[in-house]
Protein backbone atom coordinates (compact mmCIF):
# COMPACT_ATOMS: atom_id res chain seq x y z
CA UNK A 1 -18.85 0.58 -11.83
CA UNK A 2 -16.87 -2.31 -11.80
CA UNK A 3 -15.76 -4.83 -8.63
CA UNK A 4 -13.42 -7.11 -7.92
CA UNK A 5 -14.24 -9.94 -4.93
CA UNK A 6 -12.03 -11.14 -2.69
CA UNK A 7 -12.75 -14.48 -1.38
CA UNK A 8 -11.87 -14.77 2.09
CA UNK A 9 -13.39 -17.46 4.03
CA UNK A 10 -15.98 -16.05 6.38
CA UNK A 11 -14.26 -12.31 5.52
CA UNK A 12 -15.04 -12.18 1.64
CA UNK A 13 -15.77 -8.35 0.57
CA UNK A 14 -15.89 -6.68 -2.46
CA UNK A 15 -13.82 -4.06 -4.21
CA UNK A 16 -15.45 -1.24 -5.95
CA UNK A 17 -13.90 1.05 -8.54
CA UNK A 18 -16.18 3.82 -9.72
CA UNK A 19 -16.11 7.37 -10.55
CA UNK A 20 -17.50 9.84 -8.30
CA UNK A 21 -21.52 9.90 -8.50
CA UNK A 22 -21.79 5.73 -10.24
CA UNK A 23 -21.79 4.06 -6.53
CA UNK A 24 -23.75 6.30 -4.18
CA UNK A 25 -26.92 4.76 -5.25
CA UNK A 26 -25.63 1.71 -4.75
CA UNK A 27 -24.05 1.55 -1.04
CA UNK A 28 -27.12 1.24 0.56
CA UNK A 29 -27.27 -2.66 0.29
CA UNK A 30 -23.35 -2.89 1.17
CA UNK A 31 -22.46 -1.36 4.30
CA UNK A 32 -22.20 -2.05 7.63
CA UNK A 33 -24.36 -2.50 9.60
CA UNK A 34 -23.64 0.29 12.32
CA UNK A 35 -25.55 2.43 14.69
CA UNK A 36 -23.12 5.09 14.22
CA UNK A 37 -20.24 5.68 11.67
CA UNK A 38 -16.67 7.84 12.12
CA UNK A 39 -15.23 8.92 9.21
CA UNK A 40 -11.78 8.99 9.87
CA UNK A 41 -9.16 11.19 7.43
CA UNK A 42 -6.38 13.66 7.28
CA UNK A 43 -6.16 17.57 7.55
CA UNK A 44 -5.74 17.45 3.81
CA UNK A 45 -8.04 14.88 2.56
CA UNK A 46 -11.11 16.17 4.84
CA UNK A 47 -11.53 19.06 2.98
CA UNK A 48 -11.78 18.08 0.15
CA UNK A 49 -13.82 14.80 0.35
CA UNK A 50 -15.26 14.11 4.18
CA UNK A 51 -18.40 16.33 3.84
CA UNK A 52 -19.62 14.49 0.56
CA UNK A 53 -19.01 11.40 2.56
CA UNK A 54 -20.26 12.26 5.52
CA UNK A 55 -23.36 13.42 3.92
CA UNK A 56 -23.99 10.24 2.35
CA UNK A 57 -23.69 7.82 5.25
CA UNK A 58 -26.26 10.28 7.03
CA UNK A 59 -29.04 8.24 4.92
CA UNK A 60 -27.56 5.40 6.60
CA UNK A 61 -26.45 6.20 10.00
CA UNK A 62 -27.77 7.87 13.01
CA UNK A 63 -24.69 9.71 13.72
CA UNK A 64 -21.89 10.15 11.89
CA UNK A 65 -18.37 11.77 12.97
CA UNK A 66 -15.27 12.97 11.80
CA UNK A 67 -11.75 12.68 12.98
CA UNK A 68 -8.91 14.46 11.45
CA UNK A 69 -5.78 13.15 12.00
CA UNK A 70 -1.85 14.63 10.82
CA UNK A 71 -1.20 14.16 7.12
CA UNK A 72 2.24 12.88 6.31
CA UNK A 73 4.19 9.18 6.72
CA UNK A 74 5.41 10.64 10.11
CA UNK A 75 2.94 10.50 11.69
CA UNK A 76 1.72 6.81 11.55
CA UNK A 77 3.09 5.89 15.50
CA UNK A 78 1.36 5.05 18.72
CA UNK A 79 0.29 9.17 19.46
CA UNK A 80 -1.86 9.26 16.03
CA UNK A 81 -3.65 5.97 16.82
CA UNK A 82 -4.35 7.12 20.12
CA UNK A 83 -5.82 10.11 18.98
CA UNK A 84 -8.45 7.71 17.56
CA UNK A 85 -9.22 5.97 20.62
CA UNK A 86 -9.35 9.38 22.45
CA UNK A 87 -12.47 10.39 20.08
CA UNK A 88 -14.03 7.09 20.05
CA UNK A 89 -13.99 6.81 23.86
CA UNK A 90 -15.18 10.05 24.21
CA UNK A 91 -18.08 9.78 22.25
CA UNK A 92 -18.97 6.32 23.69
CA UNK A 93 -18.62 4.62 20.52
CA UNK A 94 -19.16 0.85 21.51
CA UNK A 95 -18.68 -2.17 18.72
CA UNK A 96 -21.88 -1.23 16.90
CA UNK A 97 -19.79 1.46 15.15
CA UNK A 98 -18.06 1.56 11.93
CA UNK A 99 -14.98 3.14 10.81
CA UNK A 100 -14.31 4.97 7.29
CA UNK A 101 -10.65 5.30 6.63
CA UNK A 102 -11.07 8.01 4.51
CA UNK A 103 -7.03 8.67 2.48
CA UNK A 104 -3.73 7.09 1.38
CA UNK A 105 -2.06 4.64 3.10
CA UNK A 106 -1.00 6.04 6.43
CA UNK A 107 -5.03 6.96 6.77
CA UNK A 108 -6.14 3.35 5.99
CA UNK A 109 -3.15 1.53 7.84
CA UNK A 110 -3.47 3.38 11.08
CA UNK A 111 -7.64 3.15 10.78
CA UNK A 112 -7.16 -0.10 10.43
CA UNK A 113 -5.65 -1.20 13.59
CA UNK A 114 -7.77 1.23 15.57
CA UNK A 115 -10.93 -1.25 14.01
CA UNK A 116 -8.60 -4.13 15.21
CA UNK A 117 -8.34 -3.39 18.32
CA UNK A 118 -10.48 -0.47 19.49
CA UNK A 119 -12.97 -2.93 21.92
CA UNK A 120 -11.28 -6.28 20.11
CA UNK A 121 -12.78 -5.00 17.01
CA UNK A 122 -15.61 -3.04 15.68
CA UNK A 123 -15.92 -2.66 11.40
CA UNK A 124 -14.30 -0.69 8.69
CA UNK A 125 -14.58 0.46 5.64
CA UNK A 126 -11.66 1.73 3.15
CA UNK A 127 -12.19 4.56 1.38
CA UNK A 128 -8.77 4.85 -0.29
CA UNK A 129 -8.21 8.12 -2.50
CA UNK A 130 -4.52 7.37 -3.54
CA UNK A 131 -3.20 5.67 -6.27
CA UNK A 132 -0.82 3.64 -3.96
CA UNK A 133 -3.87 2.80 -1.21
CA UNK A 134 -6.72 1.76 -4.44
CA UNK A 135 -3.92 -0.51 -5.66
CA UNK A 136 -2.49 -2.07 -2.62
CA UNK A 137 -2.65 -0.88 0.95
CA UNK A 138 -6.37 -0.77 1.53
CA UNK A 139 -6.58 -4.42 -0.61
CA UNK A 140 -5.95 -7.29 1.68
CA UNK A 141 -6.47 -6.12 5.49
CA UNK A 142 -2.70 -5.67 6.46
CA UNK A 143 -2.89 -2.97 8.91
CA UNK A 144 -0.29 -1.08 11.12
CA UNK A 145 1.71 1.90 12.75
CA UNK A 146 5.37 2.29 12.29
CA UNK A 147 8.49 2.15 14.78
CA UNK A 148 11.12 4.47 14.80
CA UNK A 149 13.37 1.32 14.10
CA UNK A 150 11.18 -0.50 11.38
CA UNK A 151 8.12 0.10 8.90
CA UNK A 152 4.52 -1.84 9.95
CA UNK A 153 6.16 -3.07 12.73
CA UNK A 154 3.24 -3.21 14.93
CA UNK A 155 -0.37 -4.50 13.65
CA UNK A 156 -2.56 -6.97 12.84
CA UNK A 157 -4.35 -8.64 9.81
CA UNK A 158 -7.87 -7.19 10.00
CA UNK A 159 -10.15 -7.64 6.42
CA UNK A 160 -12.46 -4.39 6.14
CA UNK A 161 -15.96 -5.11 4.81
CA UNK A 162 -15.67 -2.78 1.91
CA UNK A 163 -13.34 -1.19 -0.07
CA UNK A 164 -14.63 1.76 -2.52
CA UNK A 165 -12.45 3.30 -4.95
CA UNK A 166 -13.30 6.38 -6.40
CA UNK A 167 -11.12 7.26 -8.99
CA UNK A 168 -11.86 11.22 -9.04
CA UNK A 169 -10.18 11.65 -6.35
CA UNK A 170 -6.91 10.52 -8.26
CA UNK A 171 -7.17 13.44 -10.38
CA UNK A 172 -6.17 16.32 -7.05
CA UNK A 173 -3.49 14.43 -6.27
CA UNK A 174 -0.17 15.92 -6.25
CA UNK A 175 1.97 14.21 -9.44
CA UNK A 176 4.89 12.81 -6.93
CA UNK A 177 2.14 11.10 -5.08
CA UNK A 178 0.58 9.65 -8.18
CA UNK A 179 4.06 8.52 -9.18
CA UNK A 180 4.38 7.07 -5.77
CA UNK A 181 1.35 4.78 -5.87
CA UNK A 182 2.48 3.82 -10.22
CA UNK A 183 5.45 2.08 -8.43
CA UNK A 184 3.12 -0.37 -6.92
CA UNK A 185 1.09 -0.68 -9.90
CA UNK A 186 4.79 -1.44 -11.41
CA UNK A 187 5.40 -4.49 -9.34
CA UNK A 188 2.79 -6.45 -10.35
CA UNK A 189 4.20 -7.19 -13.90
CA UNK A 190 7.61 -8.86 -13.14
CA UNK A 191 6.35 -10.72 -10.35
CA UNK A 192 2.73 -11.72 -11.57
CA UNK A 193 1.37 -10.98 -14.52
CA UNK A 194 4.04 -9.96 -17.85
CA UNK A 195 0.63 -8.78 -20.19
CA UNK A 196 0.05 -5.89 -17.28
CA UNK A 197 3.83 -4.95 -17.58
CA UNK A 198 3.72 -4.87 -21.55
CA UNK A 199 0.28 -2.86 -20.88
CA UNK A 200 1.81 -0.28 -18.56
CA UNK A 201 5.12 0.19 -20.83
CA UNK A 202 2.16 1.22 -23.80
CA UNK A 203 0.12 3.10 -21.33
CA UNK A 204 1.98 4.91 -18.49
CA UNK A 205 2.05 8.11 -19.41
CA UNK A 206 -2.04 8.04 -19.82
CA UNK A 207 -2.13 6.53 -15.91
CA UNK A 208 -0.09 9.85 -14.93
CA UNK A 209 -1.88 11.72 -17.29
CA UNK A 210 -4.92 10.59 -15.30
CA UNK A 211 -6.59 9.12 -18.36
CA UNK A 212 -10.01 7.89 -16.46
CA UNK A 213 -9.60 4.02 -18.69
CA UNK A 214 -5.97 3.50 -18.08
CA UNK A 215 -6.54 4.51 -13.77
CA UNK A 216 -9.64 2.44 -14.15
CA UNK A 217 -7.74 -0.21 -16.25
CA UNK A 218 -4.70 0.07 -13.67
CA UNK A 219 -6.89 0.06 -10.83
CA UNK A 220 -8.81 -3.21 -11.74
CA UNK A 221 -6.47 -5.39 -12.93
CA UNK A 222 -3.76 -4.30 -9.77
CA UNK A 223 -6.77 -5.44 -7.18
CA UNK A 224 -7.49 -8.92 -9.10
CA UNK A 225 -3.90 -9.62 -9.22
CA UNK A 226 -3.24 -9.02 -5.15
CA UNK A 227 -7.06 -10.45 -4.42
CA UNK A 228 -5.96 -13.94 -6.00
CA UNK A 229 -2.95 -14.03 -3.40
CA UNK A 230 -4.45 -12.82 -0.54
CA UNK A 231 -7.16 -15.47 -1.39
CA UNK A 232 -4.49 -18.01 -1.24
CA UNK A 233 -2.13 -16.87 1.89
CA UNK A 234 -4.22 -14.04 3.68
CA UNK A 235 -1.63 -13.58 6.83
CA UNK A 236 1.13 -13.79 4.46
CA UNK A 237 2.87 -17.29 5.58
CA UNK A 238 4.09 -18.00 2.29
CA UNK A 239 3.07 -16.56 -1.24
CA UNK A 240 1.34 -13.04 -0.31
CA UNK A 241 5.38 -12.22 0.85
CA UNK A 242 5.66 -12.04 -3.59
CA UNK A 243 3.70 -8.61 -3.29
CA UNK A 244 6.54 -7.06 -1.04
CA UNK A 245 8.60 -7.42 -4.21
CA UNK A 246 11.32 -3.78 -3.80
CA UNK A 247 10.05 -3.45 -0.41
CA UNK A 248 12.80 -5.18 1.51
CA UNK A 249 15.15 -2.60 0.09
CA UNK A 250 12.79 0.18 0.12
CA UNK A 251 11.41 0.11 3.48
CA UNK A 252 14.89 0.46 4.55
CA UNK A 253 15.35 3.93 2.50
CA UNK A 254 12.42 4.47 4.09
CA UNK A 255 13.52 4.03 7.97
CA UNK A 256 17.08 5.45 6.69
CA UNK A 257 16.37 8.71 5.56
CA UNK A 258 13.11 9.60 8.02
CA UNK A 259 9.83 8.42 7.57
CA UNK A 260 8.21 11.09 4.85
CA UNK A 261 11.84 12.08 3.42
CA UNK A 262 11.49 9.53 0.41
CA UNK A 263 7.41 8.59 -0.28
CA UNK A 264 6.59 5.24 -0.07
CA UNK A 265 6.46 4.63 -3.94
CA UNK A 266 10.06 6.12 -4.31
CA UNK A 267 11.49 3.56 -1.92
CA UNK A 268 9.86 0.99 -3.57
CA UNK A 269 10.66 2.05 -6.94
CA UNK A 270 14.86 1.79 -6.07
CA UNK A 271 14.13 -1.19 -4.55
CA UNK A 272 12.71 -2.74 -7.42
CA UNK A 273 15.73 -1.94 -9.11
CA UNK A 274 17.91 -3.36 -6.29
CA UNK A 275 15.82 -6.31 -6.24
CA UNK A 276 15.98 -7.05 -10.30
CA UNK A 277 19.84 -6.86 -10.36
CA UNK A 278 19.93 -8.75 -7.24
CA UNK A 279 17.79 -11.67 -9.35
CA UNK A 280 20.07 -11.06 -12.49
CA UNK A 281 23.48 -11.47 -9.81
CA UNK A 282 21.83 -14.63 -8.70
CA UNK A 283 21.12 -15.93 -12.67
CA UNK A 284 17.48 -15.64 -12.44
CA UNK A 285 17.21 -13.21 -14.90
CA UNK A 286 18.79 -11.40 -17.75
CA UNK A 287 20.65 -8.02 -17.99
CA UNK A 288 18.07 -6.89 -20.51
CA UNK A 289 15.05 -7.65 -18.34
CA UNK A 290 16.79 -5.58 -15.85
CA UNK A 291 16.88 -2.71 -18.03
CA UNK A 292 13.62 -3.10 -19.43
CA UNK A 293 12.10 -2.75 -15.61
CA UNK A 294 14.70 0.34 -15.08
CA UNK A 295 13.43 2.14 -18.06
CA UNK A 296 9.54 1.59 -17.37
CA UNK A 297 10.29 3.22 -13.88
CA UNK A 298 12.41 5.72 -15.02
CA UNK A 299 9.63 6.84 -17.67
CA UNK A 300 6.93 6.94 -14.44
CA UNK A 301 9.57 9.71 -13.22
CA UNK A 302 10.47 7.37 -10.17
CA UNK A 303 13.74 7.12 -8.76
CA UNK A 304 15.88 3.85 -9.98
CA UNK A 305 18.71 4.57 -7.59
CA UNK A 306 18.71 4.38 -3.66
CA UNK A 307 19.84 6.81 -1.40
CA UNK A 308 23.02 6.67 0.97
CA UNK A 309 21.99 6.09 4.05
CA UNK A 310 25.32 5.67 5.95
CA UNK A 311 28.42 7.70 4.52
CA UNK A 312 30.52 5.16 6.45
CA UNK A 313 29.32 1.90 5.41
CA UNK A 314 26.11 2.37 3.30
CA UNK A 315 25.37 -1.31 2.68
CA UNK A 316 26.11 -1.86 6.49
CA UNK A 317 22.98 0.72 7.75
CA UNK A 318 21.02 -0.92 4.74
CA UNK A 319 22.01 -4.61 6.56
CA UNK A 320 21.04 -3.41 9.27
CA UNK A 321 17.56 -1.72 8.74
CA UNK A 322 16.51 -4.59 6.84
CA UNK A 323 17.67 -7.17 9.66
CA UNK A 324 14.28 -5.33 11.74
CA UNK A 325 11.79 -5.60 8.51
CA UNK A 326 8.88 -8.42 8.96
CA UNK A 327 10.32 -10.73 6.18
CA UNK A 328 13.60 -10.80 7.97
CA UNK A 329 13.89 -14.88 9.30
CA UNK A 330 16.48 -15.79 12.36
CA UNK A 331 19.00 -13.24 11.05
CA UNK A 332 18.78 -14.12 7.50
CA UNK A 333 17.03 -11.55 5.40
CA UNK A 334 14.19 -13.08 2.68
CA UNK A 335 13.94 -11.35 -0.45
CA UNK A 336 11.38 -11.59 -3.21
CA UNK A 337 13.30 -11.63 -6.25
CA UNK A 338 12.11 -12.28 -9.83
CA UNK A 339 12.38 -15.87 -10.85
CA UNK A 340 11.76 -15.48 -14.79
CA UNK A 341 9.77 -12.38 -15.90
CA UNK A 342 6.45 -12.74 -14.56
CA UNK A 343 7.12 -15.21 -11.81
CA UNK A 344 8.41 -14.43 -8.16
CA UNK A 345 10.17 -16.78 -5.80
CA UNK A 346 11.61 -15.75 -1.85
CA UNK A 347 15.40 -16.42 -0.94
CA UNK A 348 17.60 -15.64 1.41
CA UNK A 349 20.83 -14.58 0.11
CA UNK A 350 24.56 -13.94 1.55
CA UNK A 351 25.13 -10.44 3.07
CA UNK A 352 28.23 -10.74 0.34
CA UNK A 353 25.90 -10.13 -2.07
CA UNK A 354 23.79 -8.18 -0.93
CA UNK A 355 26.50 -5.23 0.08
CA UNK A 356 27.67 -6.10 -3.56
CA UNK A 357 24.15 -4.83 -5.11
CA UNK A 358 23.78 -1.72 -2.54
CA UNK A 359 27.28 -0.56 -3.33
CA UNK A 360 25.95 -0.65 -7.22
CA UNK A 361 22.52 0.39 -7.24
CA UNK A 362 23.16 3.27 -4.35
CA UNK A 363 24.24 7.62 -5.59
């Protein structure tokens, strides 16, 4: 068992990363308190994991449910949530119930803002069993649905009061969703923390190997790096915007292609690269660094160049998409660039330039 605290002011929970049997013992002093609990997953995920779960909140709750939502990036829009607040209003659940967002991200995003605003808020509990949700979405309390026109568009900032990690559950996933949730794990190093990136270029291939130390390893160190900016700039006015480093760009292949085309990693992961030689363009960093972060994502089997999204005028649709995404500011578009490895600073830089990286990063 290990944990990792984030210290919130009046929200502070804890992080727990464990394998599969090491915390049930332990939750009983931890969770909510609740006079009923909803377990809520995906058609996938429920089978294999909502029993077990269910059956151990039933030493701690009167009644606990289960709702099964779509699986898949699609379906994180207003008909899923609702879905939600159909079974929770049917069942009379009032604000002494808690939620379990049992999944990846789409799972713990869209629980999320059904705690936030189901009754003005009732409590949750993550449960994430992705790579990508252990070391980032379910860390933090950003929560959301997507718009047809933009990614998290519509949300709110909501902490849960728990976030358990089992790492088993790692070892069913599917390898292009554990390469998905690695290109998280791979932003941390060029904007935060340069002895995680040498770490990860020794120890990759063990994280996708599913090497129990290195996920644990990975796990651990990923939460205490985006704990100590969340514990600085929770609703993201300023520093936490350094963990959307590739995101800008990515959220836009995202959008571009159809949510569920490209996974959430593999946006990310070519917009790392657009957001590196976008940093070397602007003399923040060297050619080699560039290269060094291309080859670390191209050995975690992620893709290092971004789709074409407009046959026409690709960098125009990219413009475009990325004019909608959150970090956009009165038409100019912020990016998080990498100001000396290890070190992250926001600009906003001339469309010019921008076009100029698409048009070389892009098939």
């Amino acid at each position: 068992m290990e944990k990792v605290f984030i210290q919130l002011e009046g929200r502070s929970y804890e992080i727990w990363i464990a394998s599969d049997s090491s915390y049930q013992s332990a939750l009983s002093g931890v969770l909510p308190s609740a006079t009923s609990a909803v377990v809520v997953s995906n058609t996938t995920v429920a089978g294999l994991y909502a029993a077990a779960l269910q059956e151990l909140l039933k030493s701690h709750y009167p009644n606990v449910d289960l709702i099964a939502l779509p699986d898949g990036e699609e379906f994180k829009n207003w008909e899923t949530l609702n879905i939600i607040f159909d079974s929770l209003l049917k069942n009379s659940c009032d604000r002494k119930t808690v939620l379990f967002a049992l999944g990846g991200g789409v799972v713990g995003d869209i629980t999320g803002f059904a705690a936030a605003t189901y009754m003005r808020g009732v409590p949750f509990v993550q449960v994430p069993t992705t790579l990508l949700a252990q070391v980032d979405s379910s860390v933090g309390g950003k929560t959301a649905i997507n718009h047809p026109l933009g990614k998290n568009m519509i949300g709110a900032f909501y902490q849960p009061k728990l976030v358990i990690c089992n790492l088993s559950t790692l070892l069913t996933l599917p390898i292009r969703e554990l390469r998905s949730g690695v290109a998280e794990v791979l932003k941390y190093g060029p904007i935060a923390d340069m002895d995680f990136m040498v770490w990860l270029e020794s120890n990759v291939e063990k994280v996708l190997a599913g090497d129990m130390d290195a996920l644990a390893h990975c796990v651990r160190r990923s939460c205490e790096i985006k704990a100590g900016v969340v514990a600085q700039d929770e609703c993201e006015s300023g520093l936490r915007a350094i963990l959307n480093f590739g995101h800008t760009f990515g959220h836009a292949i995202e959008a571009g292609m159809g949510y569920g085309v490209w996974l959430h990693g593999e946006g990310v992961a070519a917009g790392m690269v657009m957001a590196a030689t976008l940093s070397h363009r602007l003399g923040l960093i060297d050619e080699s660094f560039v290269q060094r972060l291309v080859a670390l994502i191209q050995r975690a089997g992620l893709p290092t160049r971004g789709p074409i999204l407009d046959a026409g005028d690709n960098a125009g649709r990219y413009l475009e998409l990325m004019r909608i995404d959150k970090k956009a500011e009165a038409g100019g578009i912020r990016f998080v660039l990498i100001d000396g490895p290890g070190s992250a600073v926001l600009r906003t830089v001339p469309d010019s330039l921008i076009r100029e990286v698409i048009d070389a990063c892009c098939v």
